[in-house]
Protein backbone atom coordinates (compact mmCIF):
# COMPACT_ATOMS: atom_id res chain seq x y z
CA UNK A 1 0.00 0.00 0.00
CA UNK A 2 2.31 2.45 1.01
CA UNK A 3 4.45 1.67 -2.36
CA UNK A 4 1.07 2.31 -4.53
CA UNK A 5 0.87 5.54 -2.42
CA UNK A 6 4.46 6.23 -3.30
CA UNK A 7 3.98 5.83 -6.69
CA UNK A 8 0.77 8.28 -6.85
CA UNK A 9 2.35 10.55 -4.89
CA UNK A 10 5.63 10.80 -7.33
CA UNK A 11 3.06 10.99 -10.48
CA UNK A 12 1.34 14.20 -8.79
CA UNK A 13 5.03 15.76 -7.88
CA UNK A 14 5.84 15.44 -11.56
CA UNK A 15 2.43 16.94 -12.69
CA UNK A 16 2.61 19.77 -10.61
CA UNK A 17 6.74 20.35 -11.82
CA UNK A 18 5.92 19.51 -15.54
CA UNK A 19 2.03 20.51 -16.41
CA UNK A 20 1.31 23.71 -15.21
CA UNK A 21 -1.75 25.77 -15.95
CA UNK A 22 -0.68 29.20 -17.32
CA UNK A 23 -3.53 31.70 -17.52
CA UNK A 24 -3.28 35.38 -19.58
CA UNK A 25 -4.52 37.31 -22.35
CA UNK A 26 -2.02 37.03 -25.13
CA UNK A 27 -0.92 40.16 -26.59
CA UNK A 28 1.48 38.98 -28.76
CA UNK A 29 4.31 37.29 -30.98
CA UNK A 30 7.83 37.69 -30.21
CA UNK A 31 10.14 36.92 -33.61
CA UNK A 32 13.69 36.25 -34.08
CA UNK A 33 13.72 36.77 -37.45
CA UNK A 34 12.26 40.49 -37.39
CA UNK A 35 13.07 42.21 -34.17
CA UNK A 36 9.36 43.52 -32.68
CA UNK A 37 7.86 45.15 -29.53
CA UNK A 38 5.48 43.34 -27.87
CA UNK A 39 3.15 45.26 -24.17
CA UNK A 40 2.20 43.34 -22.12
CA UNK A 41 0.63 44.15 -18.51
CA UNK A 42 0.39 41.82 -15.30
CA UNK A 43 -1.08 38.46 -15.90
CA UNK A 44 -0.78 38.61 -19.11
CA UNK A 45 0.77 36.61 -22.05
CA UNK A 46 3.79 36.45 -24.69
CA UNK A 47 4.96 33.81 -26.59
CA UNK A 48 9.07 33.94 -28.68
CA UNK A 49 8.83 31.80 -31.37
CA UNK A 50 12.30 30.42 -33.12
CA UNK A 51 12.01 31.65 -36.44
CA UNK A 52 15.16 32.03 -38.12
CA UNK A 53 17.76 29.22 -38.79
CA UNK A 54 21.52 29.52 -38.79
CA UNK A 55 24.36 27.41 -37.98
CA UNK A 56 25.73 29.83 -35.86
CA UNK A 57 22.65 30.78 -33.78
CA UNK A 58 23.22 29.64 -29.47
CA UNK A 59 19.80 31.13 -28.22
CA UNK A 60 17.17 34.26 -27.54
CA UNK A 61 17.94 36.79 -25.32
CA UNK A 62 14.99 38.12 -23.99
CA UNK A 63 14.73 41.76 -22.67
CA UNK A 64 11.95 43.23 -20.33
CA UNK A 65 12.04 47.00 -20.32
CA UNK A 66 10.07 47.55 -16.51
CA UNK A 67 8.04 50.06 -16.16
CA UNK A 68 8.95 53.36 -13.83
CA UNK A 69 5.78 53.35 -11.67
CA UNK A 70 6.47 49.54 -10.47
CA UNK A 71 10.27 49.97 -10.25
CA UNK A 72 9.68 50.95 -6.88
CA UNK A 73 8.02 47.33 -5.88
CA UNK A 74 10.89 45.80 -5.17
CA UNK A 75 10.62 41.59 -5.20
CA UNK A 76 7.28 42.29 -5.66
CA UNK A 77 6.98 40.66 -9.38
CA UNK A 78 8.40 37.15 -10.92
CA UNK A 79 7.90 36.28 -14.68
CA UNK A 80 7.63 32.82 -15.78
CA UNK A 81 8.69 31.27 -18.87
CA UNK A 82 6.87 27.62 -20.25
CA UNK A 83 7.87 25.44 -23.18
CA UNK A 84 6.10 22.89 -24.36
CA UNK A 85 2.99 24.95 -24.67
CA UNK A 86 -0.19 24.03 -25.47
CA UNK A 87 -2.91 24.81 -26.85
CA UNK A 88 -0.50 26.89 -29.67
CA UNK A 89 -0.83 30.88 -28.32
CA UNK A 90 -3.04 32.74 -30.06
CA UNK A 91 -5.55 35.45 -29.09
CA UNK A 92 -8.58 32.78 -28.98
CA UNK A 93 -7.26 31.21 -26.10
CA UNK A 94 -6.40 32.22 -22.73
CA UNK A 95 -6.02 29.47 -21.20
CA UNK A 96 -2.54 26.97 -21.64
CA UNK A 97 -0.66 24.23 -20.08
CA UNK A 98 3.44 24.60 -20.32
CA UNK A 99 6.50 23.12 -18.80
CA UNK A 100 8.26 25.67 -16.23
CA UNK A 101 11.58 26.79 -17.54
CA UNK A 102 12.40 29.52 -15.45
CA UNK A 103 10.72 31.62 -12.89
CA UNK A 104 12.72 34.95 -11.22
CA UNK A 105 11.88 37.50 -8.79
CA UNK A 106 11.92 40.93 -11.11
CA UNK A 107 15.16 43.14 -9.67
CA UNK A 108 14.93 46.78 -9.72
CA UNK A 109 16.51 48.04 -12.06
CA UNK A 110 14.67 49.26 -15.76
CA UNK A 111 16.17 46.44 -18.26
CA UNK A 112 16.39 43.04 -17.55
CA UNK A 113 17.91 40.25 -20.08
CA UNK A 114 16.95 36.82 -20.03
CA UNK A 115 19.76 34.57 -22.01
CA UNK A 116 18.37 31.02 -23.28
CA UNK A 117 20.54 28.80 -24.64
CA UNK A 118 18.73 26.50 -27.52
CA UNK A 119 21.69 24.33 -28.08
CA UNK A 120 23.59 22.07 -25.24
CA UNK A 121 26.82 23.19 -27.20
CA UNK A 122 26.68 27.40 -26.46
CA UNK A 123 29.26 29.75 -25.42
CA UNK A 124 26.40 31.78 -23.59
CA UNK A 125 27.44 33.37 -20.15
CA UNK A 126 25.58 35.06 -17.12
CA UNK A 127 26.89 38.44 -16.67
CA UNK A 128 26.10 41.49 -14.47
CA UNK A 129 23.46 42.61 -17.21
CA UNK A 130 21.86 39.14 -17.85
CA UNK A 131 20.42 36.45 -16.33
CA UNK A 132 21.39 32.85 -17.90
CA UNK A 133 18.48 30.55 -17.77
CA UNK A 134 20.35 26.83 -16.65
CA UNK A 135 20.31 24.11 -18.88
CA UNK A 136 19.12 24.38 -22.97
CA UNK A 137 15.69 25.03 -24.56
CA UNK A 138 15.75 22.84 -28.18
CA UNK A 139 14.45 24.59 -30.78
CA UNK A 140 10.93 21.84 -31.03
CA UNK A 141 10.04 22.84 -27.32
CA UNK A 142 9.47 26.62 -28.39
CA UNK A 143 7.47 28.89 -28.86
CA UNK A 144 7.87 30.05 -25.47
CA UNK A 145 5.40 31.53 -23.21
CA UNK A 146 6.09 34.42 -20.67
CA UNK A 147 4.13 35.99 -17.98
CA UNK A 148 4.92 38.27 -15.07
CA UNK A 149 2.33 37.87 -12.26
CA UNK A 150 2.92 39.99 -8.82
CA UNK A 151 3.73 37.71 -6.11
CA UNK A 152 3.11 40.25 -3.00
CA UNK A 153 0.31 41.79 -1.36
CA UNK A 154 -0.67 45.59 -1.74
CA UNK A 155 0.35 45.56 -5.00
CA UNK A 156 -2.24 48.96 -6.30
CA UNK A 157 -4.74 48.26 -9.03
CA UNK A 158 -2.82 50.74 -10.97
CA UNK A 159 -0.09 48.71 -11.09
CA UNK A 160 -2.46 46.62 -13.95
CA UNK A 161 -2.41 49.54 -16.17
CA UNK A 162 1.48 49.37 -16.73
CA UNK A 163 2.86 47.65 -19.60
CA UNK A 164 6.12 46.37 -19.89
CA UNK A 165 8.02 46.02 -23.38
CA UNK A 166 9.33 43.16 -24.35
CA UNK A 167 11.81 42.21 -27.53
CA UNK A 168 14.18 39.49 -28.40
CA UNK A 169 16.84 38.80 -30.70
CA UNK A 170 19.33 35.91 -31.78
CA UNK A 171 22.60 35.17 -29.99
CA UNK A 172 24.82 33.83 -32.06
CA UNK A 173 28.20 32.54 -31.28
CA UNK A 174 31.06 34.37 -31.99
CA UNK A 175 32.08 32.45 -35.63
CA UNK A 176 31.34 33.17 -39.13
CA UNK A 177 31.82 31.39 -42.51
CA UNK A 178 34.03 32.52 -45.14
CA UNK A 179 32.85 31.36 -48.68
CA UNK A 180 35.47 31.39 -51.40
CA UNK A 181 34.93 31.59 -54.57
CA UNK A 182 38.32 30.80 -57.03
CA UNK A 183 37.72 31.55 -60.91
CA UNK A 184 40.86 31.30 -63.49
CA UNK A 185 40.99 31.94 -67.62
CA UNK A 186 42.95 28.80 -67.50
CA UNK A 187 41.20 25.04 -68.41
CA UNK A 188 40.22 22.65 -65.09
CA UNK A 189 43.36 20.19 -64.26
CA UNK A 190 45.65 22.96 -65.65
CA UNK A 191 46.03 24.97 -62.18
CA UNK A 192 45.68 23.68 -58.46
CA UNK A 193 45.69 26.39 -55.91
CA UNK A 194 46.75 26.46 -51.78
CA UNK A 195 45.23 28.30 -49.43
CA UNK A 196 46.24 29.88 -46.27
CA UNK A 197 44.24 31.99 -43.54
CA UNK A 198 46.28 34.10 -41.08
CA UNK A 199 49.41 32.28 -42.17
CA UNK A 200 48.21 28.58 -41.66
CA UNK A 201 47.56 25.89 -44.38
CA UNK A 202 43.98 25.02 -44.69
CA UNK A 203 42.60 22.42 -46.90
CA UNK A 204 40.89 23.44 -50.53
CA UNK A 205 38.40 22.87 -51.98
CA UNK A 206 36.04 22.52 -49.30
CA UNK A 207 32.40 24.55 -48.62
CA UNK A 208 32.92 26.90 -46.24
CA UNK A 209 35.89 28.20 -43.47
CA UNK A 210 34.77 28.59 -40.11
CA UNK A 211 36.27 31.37 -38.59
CA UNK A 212 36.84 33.36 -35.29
CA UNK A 213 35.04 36.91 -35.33
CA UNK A 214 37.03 39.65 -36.29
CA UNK A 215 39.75 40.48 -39.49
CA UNK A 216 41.69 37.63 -40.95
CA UNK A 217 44.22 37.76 -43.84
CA UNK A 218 43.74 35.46 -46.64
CA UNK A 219 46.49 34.73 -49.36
CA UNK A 220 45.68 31.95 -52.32
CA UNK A 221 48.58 30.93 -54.48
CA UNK A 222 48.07 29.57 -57.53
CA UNK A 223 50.58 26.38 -58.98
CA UNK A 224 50.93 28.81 -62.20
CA UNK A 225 53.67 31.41 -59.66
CA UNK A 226 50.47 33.72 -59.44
CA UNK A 227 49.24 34.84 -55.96
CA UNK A 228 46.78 36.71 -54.24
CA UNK A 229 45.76 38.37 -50.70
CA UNK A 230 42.73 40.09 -49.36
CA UNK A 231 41.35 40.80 -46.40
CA UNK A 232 38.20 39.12 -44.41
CA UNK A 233 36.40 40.50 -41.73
CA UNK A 234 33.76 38.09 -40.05
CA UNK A 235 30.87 38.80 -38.06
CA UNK A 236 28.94 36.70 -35.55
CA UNK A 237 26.62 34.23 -37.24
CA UNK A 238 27.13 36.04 -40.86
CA UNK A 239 28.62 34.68 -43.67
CA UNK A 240 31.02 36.42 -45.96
CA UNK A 241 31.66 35.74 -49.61
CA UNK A 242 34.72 36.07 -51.65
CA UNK A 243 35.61 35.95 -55.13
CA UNK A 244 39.35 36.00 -56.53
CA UNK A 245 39.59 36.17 -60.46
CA UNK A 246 43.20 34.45 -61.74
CA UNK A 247 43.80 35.25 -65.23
CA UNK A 248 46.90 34.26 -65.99
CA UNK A 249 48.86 35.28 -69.40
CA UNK A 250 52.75 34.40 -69.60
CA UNK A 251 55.40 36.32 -68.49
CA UNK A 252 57.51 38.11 -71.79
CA UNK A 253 60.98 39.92 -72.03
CA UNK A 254 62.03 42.46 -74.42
CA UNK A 255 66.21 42.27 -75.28
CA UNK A 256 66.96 46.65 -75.83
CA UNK A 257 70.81 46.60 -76.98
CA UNK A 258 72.72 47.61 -79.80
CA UNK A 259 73.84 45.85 -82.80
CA UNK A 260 76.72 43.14 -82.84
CA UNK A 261 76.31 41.98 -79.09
CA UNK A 262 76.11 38.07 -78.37
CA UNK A 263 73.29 37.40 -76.14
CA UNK A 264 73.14 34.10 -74.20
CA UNK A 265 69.70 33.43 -72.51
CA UNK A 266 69.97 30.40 -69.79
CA UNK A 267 73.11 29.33 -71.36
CA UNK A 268 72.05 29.18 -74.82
CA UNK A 269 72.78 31.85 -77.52
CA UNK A 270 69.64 33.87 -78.89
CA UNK A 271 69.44 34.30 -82.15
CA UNK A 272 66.72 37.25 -82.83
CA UNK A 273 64.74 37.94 -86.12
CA UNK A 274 63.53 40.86 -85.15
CA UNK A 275 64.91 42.30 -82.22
CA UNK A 276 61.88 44.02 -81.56
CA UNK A 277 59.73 41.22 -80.80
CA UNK A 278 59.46 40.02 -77.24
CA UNK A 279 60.16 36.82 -75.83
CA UNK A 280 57.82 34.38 -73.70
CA UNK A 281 59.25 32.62 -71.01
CA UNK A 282 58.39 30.71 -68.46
CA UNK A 283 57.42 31.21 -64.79
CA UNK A 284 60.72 31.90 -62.70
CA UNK A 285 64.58 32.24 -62.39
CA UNK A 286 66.42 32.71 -65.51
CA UNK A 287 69.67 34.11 -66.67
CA UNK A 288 70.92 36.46 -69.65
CA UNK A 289 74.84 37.22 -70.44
CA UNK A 290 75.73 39.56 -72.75
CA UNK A 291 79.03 39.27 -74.91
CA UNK A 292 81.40 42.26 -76.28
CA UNK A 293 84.67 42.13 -77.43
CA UNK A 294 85.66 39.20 -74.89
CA UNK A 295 83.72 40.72 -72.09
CA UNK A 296 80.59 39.19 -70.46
CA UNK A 297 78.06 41.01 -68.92
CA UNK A 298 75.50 38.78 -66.46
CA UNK A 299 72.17 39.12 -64.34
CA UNK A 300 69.98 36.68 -62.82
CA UNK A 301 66.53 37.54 -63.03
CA UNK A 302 63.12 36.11 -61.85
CA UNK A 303 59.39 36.53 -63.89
CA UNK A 304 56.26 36.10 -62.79
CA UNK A 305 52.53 35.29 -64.58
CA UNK A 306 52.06 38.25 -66.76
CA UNK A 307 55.22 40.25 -65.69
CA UNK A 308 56.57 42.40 -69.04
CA UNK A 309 60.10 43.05 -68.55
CA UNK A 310 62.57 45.34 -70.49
CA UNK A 311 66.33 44.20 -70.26
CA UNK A 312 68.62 46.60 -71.66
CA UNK A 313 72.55 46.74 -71.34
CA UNK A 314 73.84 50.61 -70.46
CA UNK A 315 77.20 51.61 -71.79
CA UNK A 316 78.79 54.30 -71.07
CA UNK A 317 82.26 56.12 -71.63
CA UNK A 318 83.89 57.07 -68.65
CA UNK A 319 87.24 59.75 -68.27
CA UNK A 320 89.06 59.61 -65.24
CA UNK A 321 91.75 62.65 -64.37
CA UNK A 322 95.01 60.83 -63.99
């Protein structure tokens, strides 16, 4: 007997923690997607739906703007929050049954922020502006329901009059995405490109680069000698996008000097038509020696993807004073 009675008495203790009667005129939708005011007075309702979808979205934060004239009741109001809520709110019903999430004592002051985390993986904190409700809300238990009832006598009837104004908005977590976009004027298998992000390999192709908030340096080098840089800044919970054009062309020389000089290019003797015309080479190091009367006359030199060069040889007669 006194097991049955155990049993009954657990299945009320779980009714009264988990199905609780919530009674209010609702005044209103609360979005995530759009921020909106909602007013609502004492014994009232409002219900935050979870409207907008993003991998980088943690939770609501709720704000209650309190009223002047009841600033001055101090622990005189709690508000309640419910999930699970049924029947859906709307403004043909007035009476609901929720699951508790959170109740609070109101503290004086004229903003108060309610921080719920949606996910069981958040960065959200309680700070000395906020109030971090424990555990995580899932995004199938909203919409939410909130009420603030007063919870002490001689409380004045114009204290119903007051509204309080309440708004939401999205907390994301302190990541973006990068989305790169890498377009080249030469034919698929012809190029590969390597990517780095403030200075640190990271692997291409791939959809998107999770990053840290704030301004990262990009550089993508193509296998062509061709490179690029830019710079990212990301945002909480935005996404950037990137495009880099590569339009590669190869690198040319033109040979300025007179008549009658040899000219060796990487060890082998040019022989010009028209000395005019310039000369494709390819990416890199190369060499050029010019020959005259026994003389040689050397550089090293390096070219890039579309680098035009001029290589001329500057003589000169020098007198000294003896």
């Amino acid at each position: 007997m006194k097991k049955k009675l155990l049993v009954l008495f657990s299945a009320l203790l779980s009714l009264t923690l988990w199905a609780e009667n919530v009674n209010g005129q609702f005044q209103g939708v609360l979005s995530l997607s759009e921020e909106n005011t909602v007013e609502m007075g004492l014994e009232e309702v409002t219900a935050v739906v979870f409207d907008k979808e993003t991998s980088f979205l943690e939770g609501v934060e709720l704000k209650i703007e309190v009223p002047r004239a009841l600033q001055q009741y101090r622990n005189s109001f709690a508000v309640y929050m419910y999930k699970d809520v049924s029947p859906q709110p709307s403004e043909r019903e007035r009476f609901y049954k929720g699951t508790r999430i959170f109740m609070r004592m109101l503290p004086v002051q004229n903003n108060i922020y309610l921080r719920i985390p949606a996910f069981q993986d958040n960065t959200m904190v309680q700070n000395a502006d906020s109030i971090l409700i424990p555990g995580y809300t899932p995004r199938e238990d909203f919409p939410l329901l909130t009420t603030i009832i007063p919870i002490m006598k001689g409380i004045p009837g114009s204290a119903f009059n007051e509204k309080f104004k309440l708004t939401c908005r999205p907390i994301y977590s302190p990541k973006g995405s990068l989305s790169l976009n890498i377009e080249s004027n030469l034919k698929e298998g012809d190029e590969s490109f390597s990517i780095s992000i403030d200075g640190q390999p990271v692997k291409w192709p791939t959809e998107d680069f999770i990053l840290d908030e704030g301004l990262h340096e990009l550089e993508v080098s193509s296998s062509t000698g061709m490179s690029k840089r830019a710079s990212v800044v990301i945002n909480p919970g935005e996404k950037q996008f990137l495009d880099l054009q590569f339009n590669y062309s190869e690198p040319q020389i033109l040979i300025d000097v007179p008549e009658g000089i040899t000219i060796y290019l990487n060890e082998e003797e040019l022989i010009r038509k028209n000395p005019e015309d310039p000369i494709t080479l390819e990416t890199g190091e190369h060499s050029i020696v010019f020959e005259i009367g026994g003389y040689q006359y050397s550089r090293d030199f390096t070219v890039a993807p579309g680098d035009s060069l001029t290589i001329s040889l500057q003589m000169d007669v020098l007198i000294h004073k003896n």
